[in-house]
PDB file of N, CA and C in Angstrom:
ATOM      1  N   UNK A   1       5.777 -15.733  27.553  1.00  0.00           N
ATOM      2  CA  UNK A   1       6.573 -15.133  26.506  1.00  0.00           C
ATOM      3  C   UNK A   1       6.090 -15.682  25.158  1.00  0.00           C
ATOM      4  N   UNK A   2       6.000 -14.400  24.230  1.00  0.00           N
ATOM      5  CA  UNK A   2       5.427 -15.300  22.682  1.00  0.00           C
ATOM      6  C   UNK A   2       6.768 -15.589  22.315  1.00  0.00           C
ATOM      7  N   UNK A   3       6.639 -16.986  21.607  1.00  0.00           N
ATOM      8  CA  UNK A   3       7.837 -17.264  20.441  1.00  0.00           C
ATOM      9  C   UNK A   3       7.421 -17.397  20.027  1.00  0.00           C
ATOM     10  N   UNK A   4       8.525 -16.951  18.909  1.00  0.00           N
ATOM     11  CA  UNK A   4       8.808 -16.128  16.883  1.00  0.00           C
ATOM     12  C   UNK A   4       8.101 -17.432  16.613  1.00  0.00           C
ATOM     13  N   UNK A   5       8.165 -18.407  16.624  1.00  0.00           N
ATOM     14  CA  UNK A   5       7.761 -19.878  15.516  1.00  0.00           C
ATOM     15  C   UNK A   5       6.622 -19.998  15.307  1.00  0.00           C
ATOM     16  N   UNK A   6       5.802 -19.223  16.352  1.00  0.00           N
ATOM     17  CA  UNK A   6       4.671 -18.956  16.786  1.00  0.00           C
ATOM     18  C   UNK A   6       3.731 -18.564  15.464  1.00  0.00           C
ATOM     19  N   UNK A   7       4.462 -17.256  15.392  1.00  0.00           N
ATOM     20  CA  UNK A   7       4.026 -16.459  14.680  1.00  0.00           C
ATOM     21  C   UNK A   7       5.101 -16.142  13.053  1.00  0.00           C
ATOM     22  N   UNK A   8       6.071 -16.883  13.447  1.00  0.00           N
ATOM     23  CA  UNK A   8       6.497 -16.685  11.907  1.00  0.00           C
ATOM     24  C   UNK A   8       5.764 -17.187  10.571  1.00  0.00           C
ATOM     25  N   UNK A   9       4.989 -18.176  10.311  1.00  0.00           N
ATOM     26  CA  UNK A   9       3.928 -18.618   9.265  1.00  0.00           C
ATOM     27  C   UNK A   9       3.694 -17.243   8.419  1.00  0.00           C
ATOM     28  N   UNK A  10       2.241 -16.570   9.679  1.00  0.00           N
ATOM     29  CA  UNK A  10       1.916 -15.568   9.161  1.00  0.00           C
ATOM     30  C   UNK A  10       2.877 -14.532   8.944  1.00  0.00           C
ATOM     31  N   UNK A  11       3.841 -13.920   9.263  1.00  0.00           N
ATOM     32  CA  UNK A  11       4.279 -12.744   9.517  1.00  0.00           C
ATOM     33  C   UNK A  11       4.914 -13.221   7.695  1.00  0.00           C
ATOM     34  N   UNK A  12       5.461 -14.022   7.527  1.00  0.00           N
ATOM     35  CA  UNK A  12       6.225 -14.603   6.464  1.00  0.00           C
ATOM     36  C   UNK A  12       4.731 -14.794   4.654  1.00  0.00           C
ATOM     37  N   UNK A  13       4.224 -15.222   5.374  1.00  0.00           N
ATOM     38  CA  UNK A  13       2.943 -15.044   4.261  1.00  0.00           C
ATOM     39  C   UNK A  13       2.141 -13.603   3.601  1.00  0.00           C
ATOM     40  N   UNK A  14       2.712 -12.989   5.582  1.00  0.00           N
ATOM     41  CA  UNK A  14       2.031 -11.137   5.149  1.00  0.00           C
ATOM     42  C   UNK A  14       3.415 -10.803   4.333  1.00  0.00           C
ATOM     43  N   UNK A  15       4.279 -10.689   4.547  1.00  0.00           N
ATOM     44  CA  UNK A  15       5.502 -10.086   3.666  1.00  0.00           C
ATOM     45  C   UNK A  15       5.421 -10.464   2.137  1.00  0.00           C
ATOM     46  N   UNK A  16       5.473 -12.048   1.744  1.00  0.00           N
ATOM     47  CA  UNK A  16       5.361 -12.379   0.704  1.00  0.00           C
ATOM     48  C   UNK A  16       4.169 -11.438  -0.237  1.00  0.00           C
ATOM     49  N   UNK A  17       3.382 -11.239   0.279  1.00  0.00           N
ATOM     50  CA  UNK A  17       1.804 -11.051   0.274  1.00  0.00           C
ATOM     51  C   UNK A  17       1.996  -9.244  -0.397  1.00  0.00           C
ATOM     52  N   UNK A  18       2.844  -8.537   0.432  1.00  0.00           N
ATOM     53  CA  UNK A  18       2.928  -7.020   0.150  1.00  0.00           C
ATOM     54  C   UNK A  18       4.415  -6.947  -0.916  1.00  0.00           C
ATOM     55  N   UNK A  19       5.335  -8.284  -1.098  1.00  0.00           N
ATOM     56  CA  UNK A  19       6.326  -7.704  -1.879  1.00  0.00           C
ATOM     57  C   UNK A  19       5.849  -8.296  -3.740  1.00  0.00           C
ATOM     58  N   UNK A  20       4.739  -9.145  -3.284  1.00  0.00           N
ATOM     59  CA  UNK A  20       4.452  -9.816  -4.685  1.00  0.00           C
ATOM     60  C   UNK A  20       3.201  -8.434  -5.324  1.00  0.00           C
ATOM     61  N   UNK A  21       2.493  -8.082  -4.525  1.00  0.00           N
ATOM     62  CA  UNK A  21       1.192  -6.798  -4.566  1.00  0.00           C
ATOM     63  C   UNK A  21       2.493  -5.572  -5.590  1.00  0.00           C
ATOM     64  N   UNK A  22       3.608  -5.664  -5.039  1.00  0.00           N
ATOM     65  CA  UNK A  22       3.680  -4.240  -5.609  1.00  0.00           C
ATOM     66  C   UNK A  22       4.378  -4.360  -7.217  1.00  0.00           C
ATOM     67  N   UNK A  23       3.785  -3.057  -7.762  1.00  0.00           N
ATOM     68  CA  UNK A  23       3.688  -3.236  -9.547  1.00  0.00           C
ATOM     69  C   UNK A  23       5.006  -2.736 -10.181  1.00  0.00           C
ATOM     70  N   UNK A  24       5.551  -2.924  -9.018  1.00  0.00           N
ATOM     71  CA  UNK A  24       7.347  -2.069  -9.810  1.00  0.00           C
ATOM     72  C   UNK A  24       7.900  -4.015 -10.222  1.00  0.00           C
ATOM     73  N   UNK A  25       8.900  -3.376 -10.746  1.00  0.00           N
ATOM     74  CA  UNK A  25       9.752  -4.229 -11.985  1.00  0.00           C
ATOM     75  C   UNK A  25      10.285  -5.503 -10.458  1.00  0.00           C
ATOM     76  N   UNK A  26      10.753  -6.251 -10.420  1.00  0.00           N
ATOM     77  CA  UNK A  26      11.282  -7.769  -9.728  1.00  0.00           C
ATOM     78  C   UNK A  26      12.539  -7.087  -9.419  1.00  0.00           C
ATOM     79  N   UNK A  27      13.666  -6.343 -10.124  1.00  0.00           N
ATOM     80  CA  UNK A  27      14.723  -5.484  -9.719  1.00  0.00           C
ATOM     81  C   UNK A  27      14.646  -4.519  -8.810  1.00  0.00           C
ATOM     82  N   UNK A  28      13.741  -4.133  -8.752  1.00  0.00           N
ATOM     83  CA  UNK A  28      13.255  -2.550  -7.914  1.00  0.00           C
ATOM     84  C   UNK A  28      13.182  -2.701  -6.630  1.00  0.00           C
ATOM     85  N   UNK A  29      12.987  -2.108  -6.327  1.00  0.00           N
ATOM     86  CA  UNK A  29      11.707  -1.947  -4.519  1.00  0.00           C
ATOM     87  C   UNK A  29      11.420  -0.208  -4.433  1.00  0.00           C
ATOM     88  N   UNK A  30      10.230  -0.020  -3.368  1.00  0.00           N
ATOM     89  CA  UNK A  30       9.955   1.252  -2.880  1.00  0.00           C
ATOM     90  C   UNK A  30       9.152   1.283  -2.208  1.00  0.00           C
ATOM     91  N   UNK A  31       9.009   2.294  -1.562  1.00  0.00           N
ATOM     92  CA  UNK A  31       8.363   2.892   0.160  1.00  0.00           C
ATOM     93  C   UNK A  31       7.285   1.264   0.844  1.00  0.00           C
ATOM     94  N   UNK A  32       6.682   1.163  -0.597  1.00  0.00           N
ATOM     95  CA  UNK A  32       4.798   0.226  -0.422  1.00  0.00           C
ATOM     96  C   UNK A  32       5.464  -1.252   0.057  1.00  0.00           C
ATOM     97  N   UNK A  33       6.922  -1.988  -0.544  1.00  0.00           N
ATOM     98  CA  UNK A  33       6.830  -3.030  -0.485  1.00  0.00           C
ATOM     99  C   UNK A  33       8.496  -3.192   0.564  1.00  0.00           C
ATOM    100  N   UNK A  34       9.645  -2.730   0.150  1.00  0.00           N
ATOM    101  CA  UNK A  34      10.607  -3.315   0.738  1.00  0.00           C
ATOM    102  C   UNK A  34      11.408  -2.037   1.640  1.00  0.00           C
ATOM    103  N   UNK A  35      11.676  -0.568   1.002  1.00  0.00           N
ATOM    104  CA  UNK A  35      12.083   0.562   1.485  1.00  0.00           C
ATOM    105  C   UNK A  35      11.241   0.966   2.539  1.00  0.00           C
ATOM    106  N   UNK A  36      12.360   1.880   3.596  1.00  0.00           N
ATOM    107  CA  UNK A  36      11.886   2.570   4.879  1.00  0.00           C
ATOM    108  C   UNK A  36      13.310   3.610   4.874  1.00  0.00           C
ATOM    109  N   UNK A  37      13.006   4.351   5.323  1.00  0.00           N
ATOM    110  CA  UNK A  37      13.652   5.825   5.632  1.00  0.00           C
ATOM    111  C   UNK A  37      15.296   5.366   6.551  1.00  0.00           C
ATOM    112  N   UNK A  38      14.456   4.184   6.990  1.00  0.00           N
ATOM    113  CA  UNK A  38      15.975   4.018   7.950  1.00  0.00           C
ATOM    114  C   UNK A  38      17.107   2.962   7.063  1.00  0.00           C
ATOM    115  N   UNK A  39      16.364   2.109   6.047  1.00  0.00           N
ATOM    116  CA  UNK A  39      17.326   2.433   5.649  1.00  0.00           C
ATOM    117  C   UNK A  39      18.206   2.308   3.886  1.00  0.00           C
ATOM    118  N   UNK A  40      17.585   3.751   3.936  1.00  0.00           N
ATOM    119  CA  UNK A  40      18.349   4.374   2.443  1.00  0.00           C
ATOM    120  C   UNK A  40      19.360   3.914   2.092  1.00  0.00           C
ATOM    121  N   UNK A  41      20.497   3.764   2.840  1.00  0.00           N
ATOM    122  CA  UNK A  41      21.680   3.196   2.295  1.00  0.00           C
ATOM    123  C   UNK A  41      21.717   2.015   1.748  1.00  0.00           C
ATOM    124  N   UNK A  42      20.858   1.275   1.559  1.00  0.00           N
ATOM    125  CA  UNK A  42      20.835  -0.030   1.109  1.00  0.00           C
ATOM    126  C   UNK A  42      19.756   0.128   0.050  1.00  0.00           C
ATOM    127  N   UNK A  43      18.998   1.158  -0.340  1.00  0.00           N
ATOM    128  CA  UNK A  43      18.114   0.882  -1.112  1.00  0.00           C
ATOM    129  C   UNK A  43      18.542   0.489  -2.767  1.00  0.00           C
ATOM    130  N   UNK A  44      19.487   1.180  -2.694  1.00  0.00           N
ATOM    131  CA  UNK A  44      20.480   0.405  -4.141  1.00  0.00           C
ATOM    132  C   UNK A  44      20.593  -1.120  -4.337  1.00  0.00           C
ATOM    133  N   UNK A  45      20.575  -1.915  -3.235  1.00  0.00           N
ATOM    134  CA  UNK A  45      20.467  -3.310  -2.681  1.00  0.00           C
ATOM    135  C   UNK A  45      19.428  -4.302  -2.496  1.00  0.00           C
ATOM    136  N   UNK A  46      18.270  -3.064  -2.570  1.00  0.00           N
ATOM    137  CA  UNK A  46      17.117  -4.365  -2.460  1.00  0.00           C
ATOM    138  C   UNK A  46      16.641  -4.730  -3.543  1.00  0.00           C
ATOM    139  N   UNK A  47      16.087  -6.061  -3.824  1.00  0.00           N
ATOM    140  CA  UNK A  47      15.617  -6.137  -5.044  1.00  0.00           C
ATOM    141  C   UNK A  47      14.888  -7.281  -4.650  1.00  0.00           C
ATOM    142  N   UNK A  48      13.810  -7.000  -5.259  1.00  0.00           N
ATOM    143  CA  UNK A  48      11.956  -7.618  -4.916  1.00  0.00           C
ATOM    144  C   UNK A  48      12.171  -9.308  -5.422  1.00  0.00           C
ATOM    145  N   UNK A  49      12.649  -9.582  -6.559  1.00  0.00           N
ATOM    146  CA  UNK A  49      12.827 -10.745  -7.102  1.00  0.00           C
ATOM    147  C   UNK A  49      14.004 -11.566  -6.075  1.00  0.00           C
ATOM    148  N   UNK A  50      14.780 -10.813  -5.551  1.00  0.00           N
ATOM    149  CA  UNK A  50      15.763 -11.474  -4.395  1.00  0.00           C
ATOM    150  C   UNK A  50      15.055 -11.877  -2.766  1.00  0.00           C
ATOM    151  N   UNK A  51      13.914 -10.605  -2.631  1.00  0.00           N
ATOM    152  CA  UNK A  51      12.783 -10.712  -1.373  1.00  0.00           C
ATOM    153  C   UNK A  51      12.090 -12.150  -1.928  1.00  0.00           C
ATOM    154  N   UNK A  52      11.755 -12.026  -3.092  1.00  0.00           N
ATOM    155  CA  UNK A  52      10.479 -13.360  -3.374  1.00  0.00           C
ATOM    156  C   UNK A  52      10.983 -14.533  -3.117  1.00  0.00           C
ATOM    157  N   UNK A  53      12.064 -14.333  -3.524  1.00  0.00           N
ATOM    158  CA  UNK A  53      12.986 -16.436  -3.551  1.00  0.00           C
ATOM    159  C   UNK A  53      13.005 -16.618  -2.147  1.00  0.00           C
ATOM    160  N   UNK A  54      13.474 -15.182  -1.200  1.00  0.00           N
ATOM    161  CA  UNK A  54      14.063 -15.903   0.227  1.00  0.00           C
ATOM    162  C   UNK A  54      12.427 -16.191   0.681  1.00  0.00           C
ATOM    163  N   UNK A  55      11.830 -15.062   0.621  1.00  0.00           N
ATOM    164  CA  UNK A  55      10.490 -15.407   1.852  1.00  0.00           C
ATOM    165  C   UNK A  55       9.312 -16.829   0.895  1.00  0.00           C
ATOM    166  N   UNK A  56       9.630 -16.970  -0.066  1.00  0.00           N
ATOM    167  CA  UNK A  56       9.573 -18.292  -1.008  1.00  0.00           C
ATOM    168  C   UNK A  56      10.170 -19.849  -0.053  1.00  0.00           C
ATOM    169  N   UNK A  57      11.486 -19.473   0.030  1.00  0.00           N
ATOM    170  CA  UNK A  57      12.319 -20.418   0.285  1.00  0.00           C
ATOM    171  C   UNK A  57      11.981 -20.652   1.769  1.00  0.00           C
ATOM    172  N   UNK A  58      11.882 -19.679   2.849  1.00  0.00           N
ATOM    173  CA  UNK A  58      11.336 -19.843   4.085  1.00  0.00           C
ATOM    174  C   UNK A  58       9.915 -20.566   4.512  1.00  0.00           C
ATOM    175  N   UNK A  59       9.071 -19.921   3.288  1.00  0.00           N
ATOM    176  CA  UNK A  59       7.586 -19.948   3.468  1.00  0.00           C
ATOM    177  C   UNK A  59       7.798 -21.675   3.099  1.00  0.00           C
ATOM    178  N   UNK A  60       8.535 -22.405   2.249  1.00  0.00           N
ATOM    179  CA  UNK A  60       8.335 -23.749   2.319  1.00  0.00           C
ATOM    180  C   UNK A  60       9.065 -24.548   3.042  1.00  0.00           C
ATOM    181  N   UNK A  61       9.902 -24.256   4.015  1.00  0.00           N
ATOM    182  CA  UNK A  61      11.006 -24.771   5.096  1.00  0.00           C
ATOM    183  C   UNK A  61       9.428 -24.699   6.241  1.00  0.00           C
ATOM    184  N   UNK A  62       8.533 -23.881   6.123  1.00  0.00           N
ATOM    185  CA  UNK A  62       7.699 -23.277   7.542  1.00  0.00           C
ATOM    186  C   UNK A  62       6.811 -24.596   7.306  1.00  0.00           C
ATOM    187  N   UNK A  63       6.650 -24.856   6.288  1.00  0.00           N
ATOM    188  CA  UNK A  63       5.252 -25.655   5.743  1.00  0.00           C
ATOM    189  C   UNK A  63       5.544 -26.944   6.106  1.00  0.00           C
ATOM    190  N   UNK A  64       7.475 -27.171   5.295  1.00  0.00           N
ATOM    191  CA  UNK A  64       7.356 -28.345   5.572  1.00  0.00           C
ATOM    192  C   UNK A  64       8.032 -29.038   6.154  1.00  0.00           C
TER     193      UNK A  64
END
């Protein structure tokens, strides 16, 4: 069986990696970095500068 701990590093470095790449405003999100179809109802809710701190805050709990 794989375990997550395994593989959380990378999976957490690729995310950081595609929400910092995209050129919309730190308030925003869309389709390229945080939005998916499933789920719209929250897209009022996401916000890229709120993605950066957590997978920030994880990515240095992973390290250290």
């Amino acid at each position: 069986m794989i375990q997550v701990g395994e593989h959380l590093a990378p999976a957490v470095g690729a995310a950081l990696a595609r929400v910092d790449a995209c050129e919309r405003g730190l308030e925003n999100s869309c389709y390229t970095c945080l939005r998916t179809y499933r789920d719209e109802r929250f897209h009022e809710l996401l916000s890229r500068r709120e993605a950066v701190a957590l997978l920030d805050a994880l990515a240095g709990r992973i390290a250290g």
